[in-house]
C-alpha atoms as a PDB file:
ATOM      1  CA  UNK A   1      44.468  27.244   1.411  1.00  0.00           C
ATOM      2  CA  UNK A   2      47.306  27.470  -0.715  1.00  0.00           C
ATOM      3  CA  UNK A   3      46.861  27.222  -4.464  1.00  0.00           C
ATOM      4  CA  UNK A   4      43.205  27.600  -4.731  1.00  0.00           C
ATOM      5  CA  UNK A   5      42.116  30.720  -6.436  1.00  0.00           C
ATOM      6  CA  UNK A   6      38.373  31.278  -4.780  1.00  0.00           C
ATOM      7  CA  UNK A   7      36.611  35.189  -4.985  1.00  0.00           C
ATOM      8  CA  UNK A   8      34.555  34.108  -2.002  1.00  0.00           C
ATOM      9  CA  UNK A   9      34.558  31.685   1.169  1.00  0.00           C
ATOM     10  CA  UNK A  10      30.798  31.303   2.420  1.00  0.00           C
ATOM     11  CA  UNK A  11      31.394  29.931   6.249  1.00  0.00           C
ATOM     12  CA  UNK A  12      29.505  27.034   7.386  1.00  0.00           C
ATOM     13  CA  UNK A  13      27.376  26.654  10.309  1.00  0.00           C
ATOM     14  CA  UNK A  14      28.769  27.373  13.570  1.00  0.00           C
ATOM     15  CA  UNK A  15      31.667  26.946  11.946  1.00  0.00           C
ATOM     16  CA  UNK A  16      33.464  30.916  11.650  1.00  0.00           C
ATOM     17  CA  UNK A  17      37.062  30.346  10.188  1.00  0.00           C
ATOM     18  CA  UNK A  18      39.531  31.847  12.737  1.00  0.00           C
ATOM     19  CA  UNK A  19      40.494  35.754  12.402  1.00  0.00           C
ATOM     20  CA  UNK A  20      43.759  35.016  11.153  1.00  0.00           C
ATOM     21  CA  UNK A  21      42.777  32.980   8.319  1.00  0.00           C
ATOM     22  CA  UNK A  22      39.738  35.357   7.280  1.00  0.00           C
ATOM     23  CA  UNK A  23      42.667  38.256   7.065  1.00  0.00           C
ATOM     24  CA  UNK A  24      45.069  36.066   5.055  1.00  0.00           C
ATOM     25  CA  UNK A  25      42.382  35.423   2.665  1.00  0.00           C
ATOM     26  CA  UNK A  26      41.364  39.243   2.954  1.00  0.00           C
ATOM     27  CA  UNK A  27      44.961  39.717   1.992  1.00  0.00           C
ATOM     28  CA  UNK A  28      44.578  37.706  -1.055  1.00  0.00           C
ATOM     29  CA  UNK A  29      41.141  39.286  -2.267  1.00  0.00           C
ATOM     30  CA  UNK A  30      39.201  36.963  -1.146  1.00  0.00           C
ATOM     31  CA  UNK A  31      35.624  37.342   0.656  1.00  0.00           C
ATOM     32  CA  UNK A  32      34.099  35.762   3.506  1.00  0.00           C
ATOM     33  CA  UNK A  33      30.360  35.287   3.689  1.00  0.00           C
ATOM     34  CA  UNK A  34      29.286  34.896   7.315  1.00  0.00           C
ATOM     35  CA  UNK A  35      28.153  31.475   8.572  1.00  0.00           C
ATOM     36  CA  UNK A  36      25.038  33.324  10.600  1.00  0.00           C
ATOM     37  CA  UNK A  37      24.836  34.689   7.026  1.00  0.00           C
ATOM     38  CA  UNK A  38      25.530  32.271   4.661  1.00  0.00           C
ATOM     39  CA  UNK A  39      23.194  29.771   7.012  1.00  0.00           C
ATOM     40  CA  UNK A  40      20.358  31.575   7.584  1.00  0.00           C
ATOM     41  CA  UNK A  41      18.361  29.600   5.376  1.00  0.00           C
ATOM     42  CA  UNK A  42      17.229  26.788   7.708  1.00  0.00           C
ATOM     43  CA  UNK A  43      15.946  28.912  10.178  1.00  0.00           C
ATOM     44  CA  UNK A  44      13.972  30.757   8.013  1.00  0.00           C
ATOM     45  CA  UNK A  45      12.514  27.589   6.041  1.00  0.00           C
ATOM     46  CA  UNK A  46      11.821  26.756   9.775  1.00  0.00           C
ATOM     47  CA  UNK A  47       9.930  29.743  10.754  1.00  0.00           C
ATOM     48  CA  UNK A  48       7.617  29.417   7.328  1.00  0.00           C
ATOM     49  CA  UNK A  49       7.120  25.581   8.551  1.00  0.00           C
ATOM     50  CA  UNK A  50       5.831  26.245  11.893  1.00  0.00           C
ATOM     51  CA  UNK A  51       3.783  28.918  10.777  1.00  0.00           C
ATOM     52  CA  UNK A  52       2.307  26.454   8.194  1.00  0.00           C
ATOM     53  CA  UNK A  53       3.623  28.120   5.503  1.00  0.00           C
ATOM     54  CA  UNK A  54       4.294  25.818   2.268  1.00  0.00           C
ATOM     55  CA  UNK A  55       7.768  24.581   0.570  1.00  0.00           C
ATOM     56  CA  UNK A  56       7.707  27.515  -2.186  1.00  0.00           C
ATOM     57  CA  UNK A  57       6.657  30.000   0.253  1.00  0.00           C
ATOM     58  CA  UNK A  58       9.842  29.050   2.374  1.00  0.00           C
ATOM     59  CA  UNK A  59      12.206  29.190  -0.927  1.00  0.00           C
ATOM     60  CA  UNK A  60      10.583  32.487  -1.859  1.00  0.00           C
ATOM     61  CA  UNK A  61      11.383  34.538   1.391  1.00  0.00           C
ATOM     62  CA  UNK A  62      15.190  32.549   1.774  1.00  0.00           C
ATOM     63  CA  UNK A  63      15.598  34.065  -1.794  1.00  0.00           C
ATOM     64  CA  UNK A  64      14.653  37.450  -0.809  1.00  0.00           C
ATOM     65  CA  UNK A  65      15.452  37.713   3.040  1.00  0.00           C
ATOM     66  CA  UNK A  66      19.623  36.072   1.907  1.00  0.00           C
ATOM     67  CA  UNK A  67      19.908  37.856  -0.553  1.00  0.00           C
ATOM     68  CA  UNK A  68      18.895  41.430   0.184  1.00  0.00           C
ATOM     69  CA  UNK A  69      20.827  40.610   3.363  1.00  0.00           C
ATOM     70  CA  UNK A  70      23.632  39.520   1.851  1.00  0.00           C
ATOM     71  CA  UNK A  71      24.425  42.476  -0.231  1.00  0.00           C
ATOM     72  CA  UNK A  72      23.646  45.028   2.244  1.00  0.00           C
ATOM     73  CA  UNK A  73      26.269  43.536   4.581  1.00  0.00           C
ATOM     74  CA  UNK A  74      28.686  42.635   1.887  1.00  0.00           C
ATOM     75  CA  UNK A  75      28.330  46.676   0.170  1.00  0.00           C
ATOM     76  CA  UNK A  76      28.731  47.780   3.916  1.00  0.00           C
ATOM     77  CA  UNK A  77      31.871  45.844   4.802  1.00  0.00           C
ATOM     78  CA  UNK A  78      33.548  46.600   1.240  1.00  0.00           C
ATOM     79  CA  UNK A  79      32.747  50.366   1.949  1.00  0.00           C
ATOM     80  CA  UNK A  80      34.263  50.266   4.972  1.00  0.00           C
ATOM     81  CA  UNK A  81      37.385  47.742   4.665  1.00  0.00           C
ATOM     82  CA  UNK A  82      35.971  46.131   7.678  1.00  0.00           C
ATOM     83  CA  UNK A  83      36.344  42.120   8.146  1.00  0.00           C
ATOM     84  CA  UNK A  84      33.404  40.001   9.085  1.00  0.00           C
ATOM     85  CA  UNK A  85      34.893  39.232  12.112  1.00  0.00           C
ATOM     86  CA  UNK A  86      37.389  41.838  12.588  1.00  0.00           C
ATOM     87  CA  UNK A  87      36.703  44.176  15.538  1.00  0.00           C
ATOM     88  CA  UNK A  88      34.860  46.157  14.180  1.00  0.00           C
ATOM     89  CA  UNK A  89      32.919  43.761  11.638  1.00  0.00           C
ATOM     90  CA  UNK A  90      30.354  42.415  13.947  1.00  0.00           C
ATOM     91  CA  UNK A  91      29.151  45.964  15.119  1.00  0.00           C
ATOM     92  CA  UNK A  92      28.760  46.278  11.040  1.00  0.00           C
ATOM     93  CA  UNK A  93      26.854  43.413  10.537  1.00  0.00           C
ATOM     94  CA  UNK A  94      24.154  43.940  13.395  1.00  0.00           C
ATOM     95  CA  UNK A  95      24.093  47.665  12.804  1.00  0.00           C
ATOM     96  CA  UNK A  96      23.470  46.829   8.649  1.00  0.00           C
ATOM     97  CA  UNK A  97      20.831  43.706   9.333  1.00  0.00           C
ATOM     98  CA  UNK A  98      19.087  46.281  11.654  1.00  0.00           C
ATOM     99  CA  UNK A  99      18.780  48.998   9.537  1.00  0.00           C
ATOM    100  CA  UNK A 100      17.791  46.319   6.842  1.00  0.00           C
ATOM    101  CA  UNK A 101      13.870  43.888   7.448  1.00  0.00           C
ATOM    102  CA  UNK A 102      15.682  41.352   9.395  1.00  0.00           C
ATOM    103  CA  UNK A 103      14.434  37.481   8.787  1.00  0.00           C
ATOM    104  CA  UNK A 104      12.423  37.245  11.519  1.00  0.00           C
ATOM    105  CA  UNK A 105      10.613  40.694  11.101  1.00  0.00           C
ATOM    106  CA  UNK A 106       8.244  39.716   8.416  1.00  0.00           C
ATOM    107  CA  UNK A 107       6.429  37.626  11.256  1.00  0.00           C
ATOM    108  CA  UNK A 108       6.551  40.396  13.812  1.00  0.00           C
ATOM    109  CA  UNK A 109       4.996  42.612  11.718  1.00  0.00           C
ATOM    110  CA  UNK A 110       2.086  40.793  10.401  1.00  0.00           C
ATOM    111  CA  UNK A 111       3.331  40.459   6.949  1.00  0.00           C
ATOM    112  CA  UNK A 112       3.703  37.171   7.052  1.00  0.00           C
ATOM    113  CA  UNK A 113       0.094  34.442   8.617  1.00  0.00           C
ATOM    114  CA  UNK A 114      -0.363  31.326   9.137  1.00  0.00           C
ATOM    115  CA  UNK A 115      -2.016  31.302   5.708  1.00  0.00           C
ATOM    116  CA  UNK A 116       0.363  31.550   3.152  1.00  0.00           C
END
């Protein structure tokens, strides 16, 4: 970790870093994107698949659904100096992607058919 000079960490799948190295990088400015986050791409190219839903369709809502996502946890956790997975970062993060369209919702509310 020592003598890199990163802004952000994005975690990879399954694959959290450990709560002592997400607050030493804290400590150094640095920002750590959340694996279940950072990875939710693949399930929601998934989802599109099995509903029959087409390549660009897939890459259009993993634009919108990450992103909007993304900053709405990110503004939320910078607003309130929590950590990702501090103890109080998780209740963040679920309490910010509810109040936000989750990935999944599209489908649950109809927005999304089979026909895309």
């Amino acid at each position: 970790m020592m003598g890199y000079s990163r802004r952000l960490v994005a975690e990879g799948a399954n694959i959290p870093l450990t709560a002592e190295a997400e607050a030493a990088l804290a400590a150094r400015g640095v920002l750590v994107l959340p694996d279940f986050i950072a990875n939710a791409g693949g399930v929601i190219c998934a989802a599109v698949e099995f509903r029959g839903g087409t390549e660009s369709a897939a890459l259009a809502l993993i634009d919108e659904k990450i992103r909007a996502n993304t900053e709405a946890v990110l503004n939320e956790l910078k607003r309130t100096g929590a950590l990702p997975h501090g103890p109080r970062g998780y209740e963040i993060v679920v309490f910010t992607l509810r109040g936000s369209r989750s990935v999944a919702r599209p489908f649950h509310d109809g927005l999304l058919s089979s026909s895309f």
